[in-house]
N, C-alpha and C. Protein backbone atom coordinates (compact mmCIF):
# COMPACT_ATOMS: atom_id res chain seq x y z
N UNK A 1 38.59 125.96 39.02
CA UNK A 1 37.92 125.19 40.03
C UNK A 1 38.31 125.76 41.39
N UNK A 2 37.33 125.96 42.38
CA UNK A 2 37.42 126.15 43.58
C UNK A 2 37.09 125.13 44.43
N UNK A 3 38.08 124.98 45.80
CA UNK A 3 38.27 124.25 46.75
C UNK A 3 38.73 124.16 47.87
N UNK A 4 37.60 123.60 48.98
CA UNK A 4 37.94 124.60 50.44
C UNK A 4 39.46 123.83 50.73
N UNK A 5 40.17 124.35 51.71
CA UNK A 5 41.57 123.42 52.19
C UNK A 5 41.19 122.12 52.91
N UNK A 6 39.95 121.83 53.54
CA UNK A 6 39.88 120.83 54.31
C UNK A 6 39.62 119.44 52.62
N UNK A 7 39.06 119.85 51.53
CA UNK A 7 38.55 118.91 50.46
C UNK A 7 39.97 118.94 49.96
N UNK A 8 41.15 119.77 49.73
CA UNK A 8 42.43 119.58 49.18
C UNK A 8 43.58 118.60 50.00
N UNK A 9 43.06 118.74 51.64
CA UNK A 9 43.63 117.69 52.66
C UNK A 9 43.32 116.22 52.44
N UNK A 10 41.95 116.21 51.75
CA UNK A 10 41.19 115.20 52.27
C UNK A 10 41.88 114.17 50.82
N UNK A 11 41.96 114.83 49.63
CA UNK A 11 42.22 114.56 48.11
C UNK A 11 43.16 115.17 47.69
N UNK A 12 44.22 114.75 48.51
CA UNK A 12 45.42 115.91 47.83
C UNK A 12 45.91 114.65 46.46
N UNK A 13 46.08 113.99 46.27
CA UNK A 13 46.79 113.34 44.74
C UNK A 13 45.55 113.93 43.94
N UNK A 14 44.03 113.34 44.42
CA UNK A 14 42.97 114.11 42.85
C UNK A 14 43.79 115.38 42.49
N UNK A 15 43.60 116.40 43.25
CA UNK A 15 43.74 117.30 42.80
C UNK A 15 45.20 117.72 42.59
N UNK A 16 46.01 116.94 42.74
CA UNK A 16 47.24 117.22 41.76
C UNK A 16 47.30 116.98 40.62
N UNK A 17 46.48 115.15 40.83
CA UNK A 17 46.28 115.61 38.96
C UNK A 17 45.55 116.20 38.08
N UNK A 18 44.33 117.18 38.86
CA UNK A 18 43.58 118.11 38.29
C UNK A 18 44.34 118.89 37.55
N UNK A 19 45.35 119.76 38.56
CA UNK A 19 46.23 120.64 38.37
C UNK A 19 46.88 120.80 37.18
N UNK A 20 47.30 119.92 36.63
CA UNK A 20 47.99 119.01 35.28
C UNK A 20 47.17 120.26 34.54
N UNK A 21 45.99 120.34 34.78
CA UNK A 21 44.97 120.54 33.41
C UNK A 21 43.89 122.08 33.40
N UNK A 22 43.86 122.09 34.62
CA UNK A 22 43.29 123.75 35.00
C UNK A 22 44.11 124.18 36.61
N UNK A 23 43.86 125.47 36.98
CA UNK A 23 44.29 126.06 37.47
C UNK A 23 43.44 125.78 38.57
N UNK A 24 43.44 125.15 40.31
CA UNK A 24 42.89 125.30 41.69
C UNK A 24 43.10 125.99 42.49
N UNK A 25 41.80 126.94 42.79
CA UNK A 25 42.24 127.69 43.64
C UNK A 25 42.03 127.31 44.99
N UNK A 26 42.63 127.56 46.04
CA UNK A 26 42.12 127.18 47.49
C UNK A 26 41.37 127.87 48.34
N UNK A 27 40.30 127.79 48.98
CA UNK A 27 39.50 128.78 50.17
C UNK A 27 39.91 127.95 51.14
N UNK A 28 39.89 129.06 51.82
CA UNK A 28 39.60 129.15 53.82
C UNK A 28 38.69 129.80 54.40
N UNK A 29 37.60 129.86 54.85
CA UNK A 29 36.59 130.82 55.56
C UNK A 29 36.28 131.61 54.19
N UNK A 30 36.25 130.89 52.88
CA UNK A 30 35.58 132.01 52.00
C UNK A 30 36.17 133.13 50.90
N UNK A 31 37.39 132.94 51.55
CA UNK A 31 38.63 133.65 50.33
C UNK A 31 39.80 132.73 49.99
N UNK A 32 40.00 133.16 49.11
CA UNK A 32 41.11 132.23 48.15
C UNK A 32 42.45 132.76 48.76
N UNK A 33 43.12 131.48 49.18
CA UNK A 33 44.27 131.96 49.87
C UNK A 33 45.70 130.76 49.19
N UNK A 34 44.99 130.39 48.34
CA UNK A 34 46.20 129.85 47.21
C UNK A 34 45.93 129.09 46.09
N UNK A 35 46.70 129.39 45.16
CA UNK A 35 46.59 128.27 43.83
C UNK A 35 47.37 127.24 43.15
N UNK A 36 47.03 125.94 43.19
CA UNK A 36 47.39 124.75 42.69
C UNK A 36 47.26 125.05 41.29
N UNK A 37 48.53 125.21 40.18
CA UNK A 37 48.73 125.27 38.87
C UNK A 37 49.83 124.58 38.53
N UNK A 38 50.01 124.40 37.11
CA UNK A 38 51.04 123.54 36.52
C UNK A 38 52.15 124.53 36.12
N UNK A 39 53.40 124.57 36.47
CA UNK A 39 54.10 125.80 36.52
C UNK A 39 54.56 125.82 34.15
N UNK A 40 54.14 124.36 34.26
CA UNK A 40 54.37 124.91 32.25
C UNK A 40 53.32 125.42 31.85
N UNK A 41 52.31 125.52 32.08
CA UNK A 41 50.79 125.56 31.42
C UNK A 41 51.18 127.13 30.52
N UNK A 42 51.90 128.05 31.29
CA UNK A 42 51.74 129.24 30.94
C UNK A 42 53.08 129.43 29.90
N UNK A 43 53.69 128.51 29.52
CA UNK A 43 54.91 127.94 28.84
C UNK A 43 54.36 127.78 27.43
N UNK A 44 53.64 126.88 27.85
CA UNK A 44 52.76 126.01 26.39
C UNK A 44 51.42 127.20 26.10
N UNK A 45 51.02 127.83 27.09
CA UNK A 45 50.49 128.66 26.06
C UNK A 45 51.23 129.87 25.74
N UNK A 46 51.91 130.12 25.95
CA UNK A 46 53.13 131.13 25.63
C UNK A 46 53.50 131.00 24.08
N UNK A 47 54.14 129.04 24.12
CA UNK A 47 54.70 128.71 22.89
C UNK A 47 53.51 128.82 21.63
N UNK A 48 52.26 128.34 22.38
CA UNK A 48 51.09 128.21 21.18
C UNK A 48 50.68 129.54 20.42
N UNK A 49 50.51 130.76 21.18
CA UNK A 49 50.26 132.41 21.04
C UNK A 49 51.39 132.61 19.70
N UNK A 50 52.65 132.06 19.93
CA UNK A 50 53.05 132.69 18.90
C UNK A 50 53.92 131.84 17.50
N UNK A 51 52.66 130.84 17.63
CA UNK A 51 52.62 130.02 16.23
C UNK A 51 51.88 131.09 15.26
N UNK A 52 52.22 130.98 13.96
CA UNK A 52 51.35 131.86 13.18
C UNK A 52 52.15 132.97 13.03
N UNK A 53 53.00 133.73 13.55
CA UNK A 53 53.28 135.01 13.96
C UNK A 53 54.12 135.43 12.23
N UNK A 54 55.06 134.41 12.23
CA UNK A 54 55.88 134.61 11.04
C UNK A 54 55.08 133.81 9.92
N UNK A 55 54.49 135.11 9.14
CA UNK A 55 54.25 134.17 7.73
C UNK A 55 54.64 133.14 7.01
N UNK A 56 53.97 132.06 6.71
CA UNK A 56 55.01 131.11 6.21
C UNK A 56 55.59 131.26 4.68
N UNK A 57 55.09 132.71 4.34
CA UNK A 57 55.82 132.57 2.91
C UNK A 57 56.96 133.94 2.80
N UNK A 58 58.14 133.92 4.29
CA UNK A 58 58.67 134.72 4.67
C UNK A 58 60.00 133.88 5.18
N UNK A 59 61.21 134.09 5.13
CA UNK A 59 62.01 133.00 5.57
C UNK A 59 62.44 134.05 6.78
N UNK A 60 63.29 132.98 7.99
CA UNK A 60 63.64 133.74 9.07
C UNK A 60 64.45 134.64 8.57
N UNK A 61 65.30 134.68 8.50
CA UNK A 61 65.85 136.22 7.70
C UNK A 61 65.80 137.27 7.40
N UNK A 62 64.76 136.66 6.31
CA UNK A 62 63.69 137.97 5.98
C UNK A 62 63.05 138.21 7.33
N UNK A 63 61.98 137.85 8.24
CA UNK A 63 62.05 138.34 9.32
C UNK A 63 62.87 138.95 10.63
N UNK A 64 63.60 138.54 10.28
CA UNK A 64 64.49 138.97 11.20
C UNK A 64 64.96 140.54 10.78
N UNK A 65 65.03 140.88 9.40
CA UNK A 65 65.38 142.15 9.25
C UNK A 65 64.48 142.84 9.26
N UNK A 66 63.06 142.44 8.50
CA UNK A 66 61.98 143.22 8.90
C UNK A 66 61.86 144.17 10.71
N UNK A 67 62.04 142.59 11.33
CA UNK A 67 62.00 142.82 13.04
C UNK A 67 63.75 144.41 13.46
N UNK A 68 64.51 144.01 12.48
CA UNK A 68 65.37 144.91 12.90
C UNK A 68 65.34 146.29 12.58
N UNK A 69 64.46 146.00 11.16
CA UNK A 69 64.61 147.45 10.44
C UNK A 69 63.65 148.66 11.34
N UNK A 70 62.61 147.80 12.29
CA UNK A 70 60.95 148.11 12.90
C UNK A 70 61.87 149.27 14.23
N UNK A 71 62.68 148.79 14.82
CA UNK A 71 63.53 148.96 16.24
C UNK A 71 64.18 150.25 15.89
C-alpha cells in the first residue's frame, strides 16, 4: 500500500495497524521516502520457508550428519 505523508499524519494509529499486516510505503512529492513494516513479518516468514525442509521420515540426527557430511 502506498501513502502520501500528509494521509499518514492525518491516520497515523490506521495505519499502524495496517502495518501489523502488509508493508506501507510513504510518498512525498511522488517518491517513496519511507516504509511502515512489522519488524517480525520477515521472522515469520523466515520461520514458515523452512517448514518442510527436513523430511519427516528422517530424524534430526540423521540430518544433521547428512548436513555435515554435504560441508
Amino acid at each position: 500500500m502506498s501513502i502520501t505523508a500528509a494521509e499518514l499524519k492525518s491516520n497515523l494509529s490506521k495505519y499502524l495497524e495496517l502495518s501489523e499486516r502488509e508493508d506501507i510505503y510513504i510518498t512525498e512529492n511522488g517518491k517513496i521516502v519511507a516504509k511502515l513494516s512489522n519488524p517480525n513479518a520477515d521472522r515469520v516468514e523466515m520461520a514458515k520457508s523452512l517448514f518442510g525442509i527436513i523430511p519427516a521420515n528422517i530424524t534430526l540426527d540423521e540430518a544433521k550428519a547428512e548436513r555435515a557430511d554435504n560441508i
